[in-house]
C-alpha atoms as a PDB file:
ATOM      1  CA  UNK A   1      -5.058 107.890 112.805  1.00  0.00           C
ATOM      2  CA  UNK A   2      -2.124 107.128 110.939  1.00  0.00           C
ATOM      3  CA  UNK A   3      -2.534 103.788 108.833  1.00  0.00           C
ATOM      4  CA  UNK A   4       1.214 104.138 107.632  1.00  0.00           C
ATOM      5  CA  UNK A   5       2.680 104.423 104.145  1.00  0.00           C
ATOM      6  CA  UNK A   6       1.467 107.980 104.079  1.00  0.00           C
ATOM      7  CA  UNK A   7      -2.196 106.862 104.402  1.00  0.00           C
ATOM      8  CA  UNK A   8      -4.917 108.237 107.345  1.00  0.00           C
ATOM      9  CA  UNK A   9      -8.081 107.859 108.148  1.00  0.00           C
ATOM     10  CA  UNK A  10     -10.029 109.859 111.192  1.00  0.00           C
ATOM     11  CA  UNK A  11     -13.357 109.164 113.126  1.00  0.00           C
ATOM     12  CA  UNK A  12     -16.368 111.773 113.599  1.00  0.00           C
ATOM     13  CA  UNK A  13     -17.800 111.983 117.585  1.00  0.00           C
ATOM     14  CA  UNK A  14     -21.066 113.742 117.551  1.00  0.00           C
ATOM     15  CA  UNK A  15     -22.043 113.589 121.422  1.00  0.00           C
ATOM     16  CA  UNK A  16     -25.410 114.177 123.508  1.00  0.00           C
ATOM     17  CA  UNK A  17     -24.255 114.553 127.173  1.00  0.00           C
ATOM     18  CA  UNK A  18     -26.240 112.945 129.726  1.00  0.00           C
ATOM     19  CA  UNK A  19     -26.643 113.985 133.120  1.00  0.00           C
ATOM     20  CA  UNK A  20     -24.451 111.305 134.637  1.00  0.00           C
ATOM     21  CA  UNK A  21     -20.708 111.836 132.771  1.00  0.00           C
ATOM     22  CA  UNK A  22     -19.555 108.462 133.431  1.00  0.00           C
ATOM     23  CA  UNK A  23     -22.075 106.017 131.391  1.00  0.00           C
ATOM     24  CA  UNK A  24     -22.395 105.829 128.098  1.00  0.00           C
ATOM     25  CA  UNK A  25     -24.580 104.230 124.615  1.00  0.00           C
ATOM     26  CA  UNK A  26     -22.862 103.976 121.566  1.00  0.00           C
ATOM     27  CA  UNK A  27     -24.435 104.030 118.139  1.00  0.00           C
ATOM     28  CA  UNK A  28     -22.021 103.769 115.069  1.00  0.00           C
ATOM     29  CA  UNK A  29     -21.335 103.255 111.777  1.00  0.00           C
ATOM     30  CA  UNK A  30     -18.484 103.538 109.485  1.00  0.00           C
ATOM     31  CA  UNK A  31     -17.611 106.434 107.132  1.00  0.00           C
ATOM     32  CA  UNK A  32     -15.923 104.272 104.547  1.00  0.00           C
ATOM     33  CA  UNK A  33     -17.068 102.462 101.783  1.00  0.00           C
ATOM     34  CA  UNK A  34     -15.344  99.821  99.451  1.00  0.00           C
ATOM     35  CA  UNK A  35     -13.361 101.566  97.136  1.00  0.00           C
ATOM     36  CA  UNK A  36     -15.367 100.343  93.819  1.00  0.00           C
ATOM     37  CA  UNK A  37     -18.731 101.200  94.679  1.00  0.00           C
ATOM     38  CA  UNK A  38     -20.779 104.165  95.924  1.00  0.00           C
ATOM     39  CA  UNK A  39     -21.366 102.684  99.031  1.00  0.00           C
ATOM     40  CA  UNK A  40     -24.767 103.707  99.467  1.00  0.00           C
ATOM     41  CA  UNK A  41     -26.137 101.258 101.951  1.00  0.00           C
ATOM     42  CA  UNK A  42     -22.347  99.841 103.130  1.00  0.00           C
ATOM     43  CA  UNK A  43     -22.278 102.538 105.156  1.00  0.00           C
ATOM     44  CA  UNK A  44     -23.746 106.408 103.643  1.00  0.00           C
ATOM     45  CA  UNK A  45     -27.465 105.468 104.560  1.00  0.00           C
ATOM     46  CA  UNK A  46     -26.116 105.003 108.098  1.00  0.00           C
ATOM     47  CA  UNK A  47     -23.867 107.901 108.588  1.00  0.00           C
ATOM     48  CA  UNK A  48     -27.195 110.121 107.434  1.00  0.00           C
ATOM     49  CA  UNK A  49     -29.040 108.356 110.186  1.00  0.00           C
ATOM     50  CA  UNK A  50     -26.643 109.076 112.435  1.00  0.00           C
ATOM     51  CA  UNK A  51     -27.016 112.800 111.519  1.00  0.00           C
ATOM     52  CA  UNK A  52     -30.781 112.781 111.481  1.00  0.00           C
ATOM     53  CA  UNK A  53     -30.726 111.408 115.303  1.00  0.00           C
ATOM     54  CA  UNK A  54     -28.199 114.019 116.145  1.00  0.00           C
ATOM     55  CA  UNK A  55     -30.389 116.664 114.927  1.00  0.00           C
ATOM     56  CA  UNK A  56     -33.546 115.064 116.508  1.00  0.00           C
ATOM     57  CA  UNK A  57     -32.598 114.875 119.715  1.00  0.00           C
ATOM     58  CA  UNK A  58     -30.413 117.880 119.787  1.00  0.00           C
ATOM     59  CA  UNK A  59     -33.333 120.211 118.571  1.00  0.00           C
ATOM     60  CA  UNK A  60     -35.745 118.635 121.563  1.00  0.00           C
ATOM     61  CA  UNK A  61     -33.177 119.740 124.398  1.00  0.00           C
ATOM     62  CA  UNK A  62     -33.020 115.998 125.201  1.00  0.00           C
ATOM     63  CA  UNK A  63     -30.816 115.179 128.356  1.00  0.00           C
ATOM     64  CA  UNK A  64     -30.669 111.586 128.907  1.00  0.00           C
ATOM     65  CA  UNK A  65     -29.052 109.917 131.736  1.00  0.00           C
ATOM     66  CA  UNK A  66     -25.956 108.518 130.039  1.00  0.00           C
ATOM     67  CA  UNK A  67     -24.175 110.459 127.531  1.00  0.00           C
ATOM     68  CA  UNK A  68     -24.745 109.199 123.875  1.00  0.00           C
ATOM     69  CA  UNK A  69     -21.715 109.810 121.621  1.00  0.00           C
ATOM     70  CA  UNK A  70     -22.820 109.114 117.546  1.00  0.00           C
ATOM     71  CA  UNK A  71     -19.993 107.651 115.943  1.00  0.00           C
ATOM     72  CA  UNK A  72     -18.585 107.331 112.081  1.00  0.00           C
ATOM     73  CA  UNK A  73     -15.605 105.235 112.091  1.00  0.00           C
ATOM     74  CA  UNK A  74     -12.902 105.064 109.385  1.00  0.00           C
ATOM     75  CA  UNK A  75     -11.369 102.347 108.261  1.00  0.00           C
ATOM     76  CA  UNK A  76     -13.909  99.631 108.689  1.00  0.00           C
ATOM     77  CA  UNK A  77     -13.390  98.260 105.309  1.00  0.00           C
ATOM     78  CA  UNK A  78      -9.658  97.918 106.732  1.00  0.00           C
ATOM     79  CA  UNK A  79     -10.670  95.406 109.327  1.00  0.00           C
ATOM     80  CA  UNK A  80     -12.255  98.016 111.749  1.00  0.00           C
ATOM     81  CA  UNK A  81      -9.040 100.021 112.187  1.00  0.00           C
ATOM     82  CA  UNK A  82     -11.109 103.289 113.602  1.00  0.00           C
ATOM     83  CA  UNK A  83     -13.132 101.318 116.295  1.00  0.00           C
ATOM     84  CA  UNK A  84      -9.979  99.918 117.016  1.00  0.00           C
ATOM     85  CA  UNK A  85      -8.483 102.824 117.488  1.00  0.00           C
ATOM     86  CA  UNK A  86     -11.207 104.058 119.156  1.00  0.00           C
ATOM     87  CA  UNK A  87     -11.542 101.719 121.733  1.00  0.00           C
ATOM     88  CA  UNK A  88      -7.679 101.686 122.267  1.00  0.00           C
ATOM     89  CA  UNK A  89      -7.653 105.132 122.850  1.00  0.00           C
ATOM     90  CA  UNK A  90     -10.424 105.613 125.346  1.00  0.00           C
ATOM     91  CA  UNK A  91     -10.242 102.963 128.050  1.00  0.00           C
ATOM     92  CA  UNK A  92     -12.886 104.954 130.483  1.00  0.00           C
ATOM     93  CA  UNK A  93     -15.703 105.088 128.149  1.00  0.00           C
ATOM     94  CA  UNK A  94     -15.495 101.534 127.080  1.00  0.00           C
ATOM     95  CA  UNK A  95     -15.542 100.555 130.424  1.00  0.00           C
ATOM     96  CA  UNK A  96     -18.769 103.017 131.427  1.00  0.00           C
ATOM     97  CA  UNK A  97     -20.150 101.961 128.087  1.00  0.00           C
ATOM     98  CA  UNK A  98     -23.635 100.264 128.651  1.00  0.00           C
ATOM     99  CA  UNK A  99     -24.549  99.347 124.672  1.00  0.00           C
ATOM    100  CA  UNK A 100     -22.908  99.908 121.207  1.00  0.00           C
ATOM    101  CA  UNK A 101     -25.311  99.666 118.314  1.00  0.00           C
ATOM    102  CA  UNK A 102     -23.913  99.184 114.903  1.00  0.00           C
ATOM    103  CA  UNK A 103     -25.770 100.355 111.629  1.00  0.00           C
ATOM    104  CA  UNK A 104     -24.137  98.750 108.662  1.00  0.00           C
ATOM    105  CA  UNK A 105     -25.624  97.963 105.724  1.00  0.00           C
ATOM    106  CA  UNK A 106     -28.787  99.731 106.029  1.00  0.00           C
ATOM    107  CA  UNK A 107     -31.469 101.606 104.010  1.00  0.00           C
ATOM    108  CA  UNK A 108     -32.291  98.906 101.297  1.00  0.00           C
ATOM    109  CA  UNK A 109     -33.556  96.312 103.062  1.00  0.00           C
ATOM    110  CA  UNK A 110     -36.770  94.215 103.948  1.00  0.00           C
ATOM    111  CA  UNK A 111     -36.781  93.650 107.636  1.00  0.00           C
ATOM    112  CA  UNK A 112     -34.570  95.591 110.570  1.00  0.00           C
ATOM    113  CA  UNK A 113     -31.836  92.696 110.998  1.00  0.00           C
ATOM    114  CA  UNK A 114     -30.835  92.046 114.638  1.00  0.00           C
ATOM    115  CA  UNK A 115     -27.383  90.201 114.637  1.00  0.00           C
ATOM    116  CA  UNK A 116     -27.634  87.686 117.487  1.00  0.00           C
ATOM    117  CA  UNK A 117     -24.223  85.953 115.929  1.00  0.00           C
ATOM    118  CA  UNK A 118     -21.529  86.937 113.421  1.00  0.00           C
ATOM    119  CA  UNK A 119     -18.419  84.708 112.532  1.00  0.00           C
ATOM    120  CA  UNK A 120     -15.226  86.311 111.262  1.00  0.00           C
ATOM    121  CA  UNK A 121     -12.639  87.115 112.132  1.00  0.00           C
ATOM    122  CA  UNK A 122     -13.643  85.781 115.466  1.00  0.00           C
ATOM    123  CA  UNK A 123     -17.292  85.170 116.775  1.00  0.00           C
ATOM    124  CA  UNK A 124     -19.022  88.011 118.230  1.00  0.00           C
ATOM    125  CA  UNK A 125     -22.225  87.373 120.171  1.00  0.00           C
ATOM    126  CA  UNK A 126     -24.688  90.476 119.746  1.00  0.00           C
ATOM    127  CA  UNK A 127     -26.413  91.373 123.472  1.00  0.00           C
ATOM    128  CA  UNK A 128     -29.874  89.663 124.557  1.00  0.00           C
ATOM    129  CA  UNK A 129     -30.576  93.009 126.465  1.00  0.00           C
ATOM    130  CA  UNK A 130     -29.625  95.037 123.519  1.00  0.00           C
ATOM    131  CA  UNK A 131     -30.991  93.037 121.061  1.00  0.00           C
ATOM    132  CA  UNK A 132     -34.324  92.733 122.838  1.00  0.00           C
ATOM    133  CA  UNK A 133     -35.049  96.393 123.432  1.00  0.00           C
ATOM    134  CA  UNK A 134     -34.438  97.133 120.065  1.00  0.00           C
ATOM    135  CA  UNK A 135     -36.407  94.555 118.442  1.00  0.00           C
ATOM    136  CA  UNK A 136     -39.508  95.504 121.323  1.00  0.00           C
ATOM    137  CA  UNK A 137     -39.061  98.905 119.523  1.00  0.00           C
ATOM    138  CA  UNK A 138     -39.232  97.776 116.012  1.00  0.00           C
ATOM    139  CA  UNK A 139     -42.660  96.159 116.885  1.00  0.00           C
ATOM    140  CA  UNK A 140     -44.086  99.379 119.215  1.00  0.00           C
ATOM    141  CA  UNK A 141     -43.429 101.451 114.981  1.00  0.00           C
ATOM    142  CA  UNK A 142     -45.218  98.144 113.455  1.00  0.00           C
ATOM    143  CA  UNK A 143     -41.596  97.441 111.787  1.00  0.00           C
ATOM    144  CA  UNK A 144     -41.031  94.146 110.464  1.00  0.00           C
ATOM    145  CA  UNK A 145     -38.043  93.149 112.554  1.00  0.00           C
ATOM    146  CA  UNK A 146     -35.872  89.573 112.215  1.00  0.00           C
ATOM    147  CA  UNK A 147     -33.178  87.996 114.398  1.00  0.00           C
ATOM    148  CA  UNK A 148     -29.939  86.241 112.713  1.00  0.00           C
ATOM    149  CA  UNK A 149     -26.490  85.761 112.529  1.00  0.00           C
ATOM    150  CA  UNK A 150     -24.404  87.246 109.428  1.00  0.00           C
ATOM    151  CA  UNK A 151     -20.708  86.587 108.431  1.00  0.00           C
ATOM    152  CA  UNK A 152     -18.650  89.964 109.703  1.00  0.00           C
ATOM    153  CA  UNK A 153     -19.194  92.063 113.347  1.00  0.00           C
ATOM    154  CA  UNK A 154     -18.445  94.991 111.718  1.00  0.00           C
ATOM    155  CA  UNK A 155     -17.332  98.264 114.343  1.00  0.00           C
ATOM    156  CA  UNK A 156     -18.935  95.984 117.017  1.00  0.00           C
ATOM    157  CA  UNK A 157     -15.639  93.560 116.868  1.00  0.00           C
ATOM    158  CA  UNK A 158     -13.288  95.650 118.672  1.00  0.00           C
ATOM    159  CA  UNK A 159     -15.902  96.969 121.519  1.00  0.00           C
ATOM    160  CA  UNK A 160     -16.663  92.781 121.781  1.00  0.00           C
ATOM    161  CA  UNK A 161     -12.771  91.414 121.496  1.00  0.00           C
ATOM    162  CA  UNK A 162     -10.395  94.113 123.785  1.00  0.00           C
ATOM    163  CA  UNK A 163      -8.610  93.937 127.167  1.00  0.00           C
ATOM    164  CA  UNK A 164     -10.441  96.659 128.449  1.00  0.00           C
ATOM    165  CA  UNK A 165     -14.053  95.248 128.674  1.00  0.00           C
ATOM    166  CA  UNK A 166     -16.673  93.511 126.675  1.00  0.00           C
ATOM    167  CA  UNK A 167     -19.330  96.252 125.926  1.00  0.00           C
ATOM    168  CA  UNK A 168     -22.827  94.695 125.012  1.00  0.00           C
ATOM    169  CA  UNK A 169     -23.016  94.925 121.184  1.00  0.00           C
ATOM    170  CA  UNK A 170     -25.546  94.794 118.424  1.00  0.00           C
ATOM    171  CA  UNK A 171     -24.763  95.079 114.927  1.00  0.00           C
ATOM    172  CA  UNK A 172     -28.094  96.540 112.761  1.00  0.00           C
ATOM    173  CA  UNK A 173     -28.807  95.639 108.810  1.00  0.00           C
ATOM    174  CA  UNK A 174     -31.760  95.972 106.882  1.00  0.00           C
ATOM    175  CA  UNK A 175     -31.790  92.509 105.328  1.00  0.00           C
ATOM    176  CA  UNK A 176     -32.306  90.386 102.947  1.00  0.00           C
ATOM    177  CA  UNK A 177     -30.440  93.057 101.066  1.00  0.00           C
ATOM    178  CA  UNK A 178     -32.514  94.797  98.191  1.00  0.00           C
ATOM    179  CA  UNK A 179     -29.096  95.346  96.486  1.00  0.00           C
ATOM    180  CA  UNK A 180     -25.542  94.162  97.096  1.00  0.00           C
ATOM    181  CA  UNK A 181     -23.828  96.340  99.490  1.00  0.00           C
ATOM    182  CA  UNK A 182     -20.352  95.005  98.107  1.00  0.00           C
ATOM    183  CA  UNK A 183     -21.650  95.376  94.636  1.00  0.00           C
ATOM    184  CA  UNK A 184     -20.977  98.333  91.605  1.00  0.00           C
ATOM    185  CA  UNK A 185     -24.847  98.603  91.810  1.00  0.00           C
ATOM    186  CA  UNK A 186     -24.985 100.094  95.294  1.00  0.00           C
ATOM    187  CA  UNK A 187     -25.654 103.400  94.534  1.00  0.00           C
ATOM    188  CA  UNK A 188     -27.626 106.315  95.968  1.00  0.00           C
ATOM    189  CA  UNK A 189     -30.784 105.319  93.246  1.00  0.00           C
ATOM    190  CA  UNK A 190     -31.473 101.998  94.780  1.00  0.00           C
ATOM    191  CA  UNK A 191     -32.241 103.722  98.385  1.00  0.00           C
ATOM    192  CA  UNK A 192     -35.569 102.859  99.740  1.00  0.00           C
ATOM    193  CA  UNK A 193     -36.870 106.000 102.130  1.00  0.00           C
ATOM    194  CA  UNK A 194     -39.242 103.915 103.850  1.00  0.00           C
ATOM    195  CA  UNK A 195     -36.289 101.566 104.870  1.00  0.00           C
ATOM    196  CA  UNK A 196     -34.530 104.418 106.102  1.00  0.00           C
ATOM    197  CA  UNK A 197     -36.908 106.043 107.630  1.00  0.00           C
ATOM    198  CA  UNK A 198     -38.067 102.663 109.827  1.00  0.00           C
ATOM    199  CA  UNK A 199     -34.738 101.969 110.701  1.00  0.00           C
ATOM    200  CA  UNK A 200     -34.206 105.876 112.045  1.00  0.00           C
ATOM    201  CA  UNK A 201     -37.312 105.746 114.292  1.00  0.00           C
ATOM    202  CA  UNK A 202     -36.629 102.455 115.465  1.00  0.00           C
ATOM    203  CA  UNK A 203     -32.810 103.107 117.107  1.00  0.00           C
ATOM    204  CA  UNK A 204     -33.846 106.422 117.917  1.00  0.00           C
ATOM    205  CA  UNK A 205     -36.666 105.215 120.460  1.00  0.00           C
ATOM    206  CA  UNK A 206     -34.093 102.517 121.574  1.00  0.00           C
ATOM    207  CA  UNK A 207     -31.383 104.772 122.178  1.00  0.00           C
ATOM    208  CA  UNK A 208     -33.949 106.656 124.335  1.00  0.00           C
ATOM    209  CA  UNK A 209     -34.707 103.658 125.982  1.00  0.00           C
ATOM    210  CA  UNK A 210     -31.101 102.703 126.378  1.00  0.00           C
ATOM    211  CA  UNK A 211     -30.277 106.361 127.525  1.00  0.00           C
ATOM    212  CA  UNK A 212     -32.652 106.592 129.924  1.00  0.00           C
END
């Protein structure tokens, strides 16, 4: 998408097609990082998630109901421009669009952060359904899971706040944070596998809960 002044950014649509075309489950995260760090949990940790489900669940010959499209968005750091854009651009899907999980911030963490509440620019409300499943998941791995509210929606704002429809969100963090994610010390060393590794299994058995 074209950001102007010469600048772009682009998203990256892995998708899982279910056996009924016209719903869909949503689980993002953003391919962007802030431009003076590494950006290891804010958002790389996620976007290999992402990949790791893909593979998963493509390498089983899973067929779920709805259709799961695996989403890295650009811009986020820009105020969510490619989940904007996103959204903007596909009308049907968000209205067919049953859940949107979020990963942002992940893979140095304590606990698997369920964000009930998040404040800016505008308040987004994460989904009871959504947020429920999930966390029932969390505790089915033995994962120590906590709900909260955090300052930004990340990609969940524009999928909450559109004309089109308001899709049930949840945005996912590993919190308290081990290290910064908007720090220079958010590199690839500070990593923790078993973080990453909990929060994998723990949205992939949602999603195939959400899926059907």
């Amino acid at each position: 998408m074209d950001l102007g002044e010469g600048e772009h950014t682009y998203n990256v649509i892995g998708v899982i097609n279910g056996t009924n075309p016209n719903k869909y489950i949503i689980i993002g995260s953003h391919i962007d990082s802030p431009g003076f760090c590494e950006g290891a949990t804010d958002d790389a940790a996620a976007m290999g998630i992402q990949v790791e489900i893909a593979r998963i669940l493509a390498s089983k010959n899973f067929k779920p109901e709805k259709t799961i499209l695996i989403i890295g968005f650009g811009g986020e750091e820009l105020w969510f421009k490619g989940s904007e854009d996103f959204v903007k651009k596909h009308p049907e899907i968000i209205r067919n669009c049953d859940a949107m999980i979020d990963l942002n911030c992940v893979g140095a963490g304590e606990n698997i952060f369920l964000t009930q509440y998040s404040y800016q620019p505008k308040p987004v409300q994460g989904d009871p359904k959504v947020i429920n499943i999930t966390k029932e998941c969390a505790q089915e791995l033995g994962y120590p899971v906590i709900i909260g509210e955090t300052t930004y929606p990340s990609d969940t704002y524009p999928f909450y706040h559109n004309n089109i429809k308001r899709v049930p969100v949840c945005q996912v963090m590993s919190q308290p944070f081990e290290v910064a994610p908007w720090s220079s010390e958010n590199t690839a060393d500070k990593l923790d596998q078993e973080d990453v590794k909990k929060m994998g299994e723990t949205i992939t058995l949602a999603l195939l809960k959400l899926a059907g």
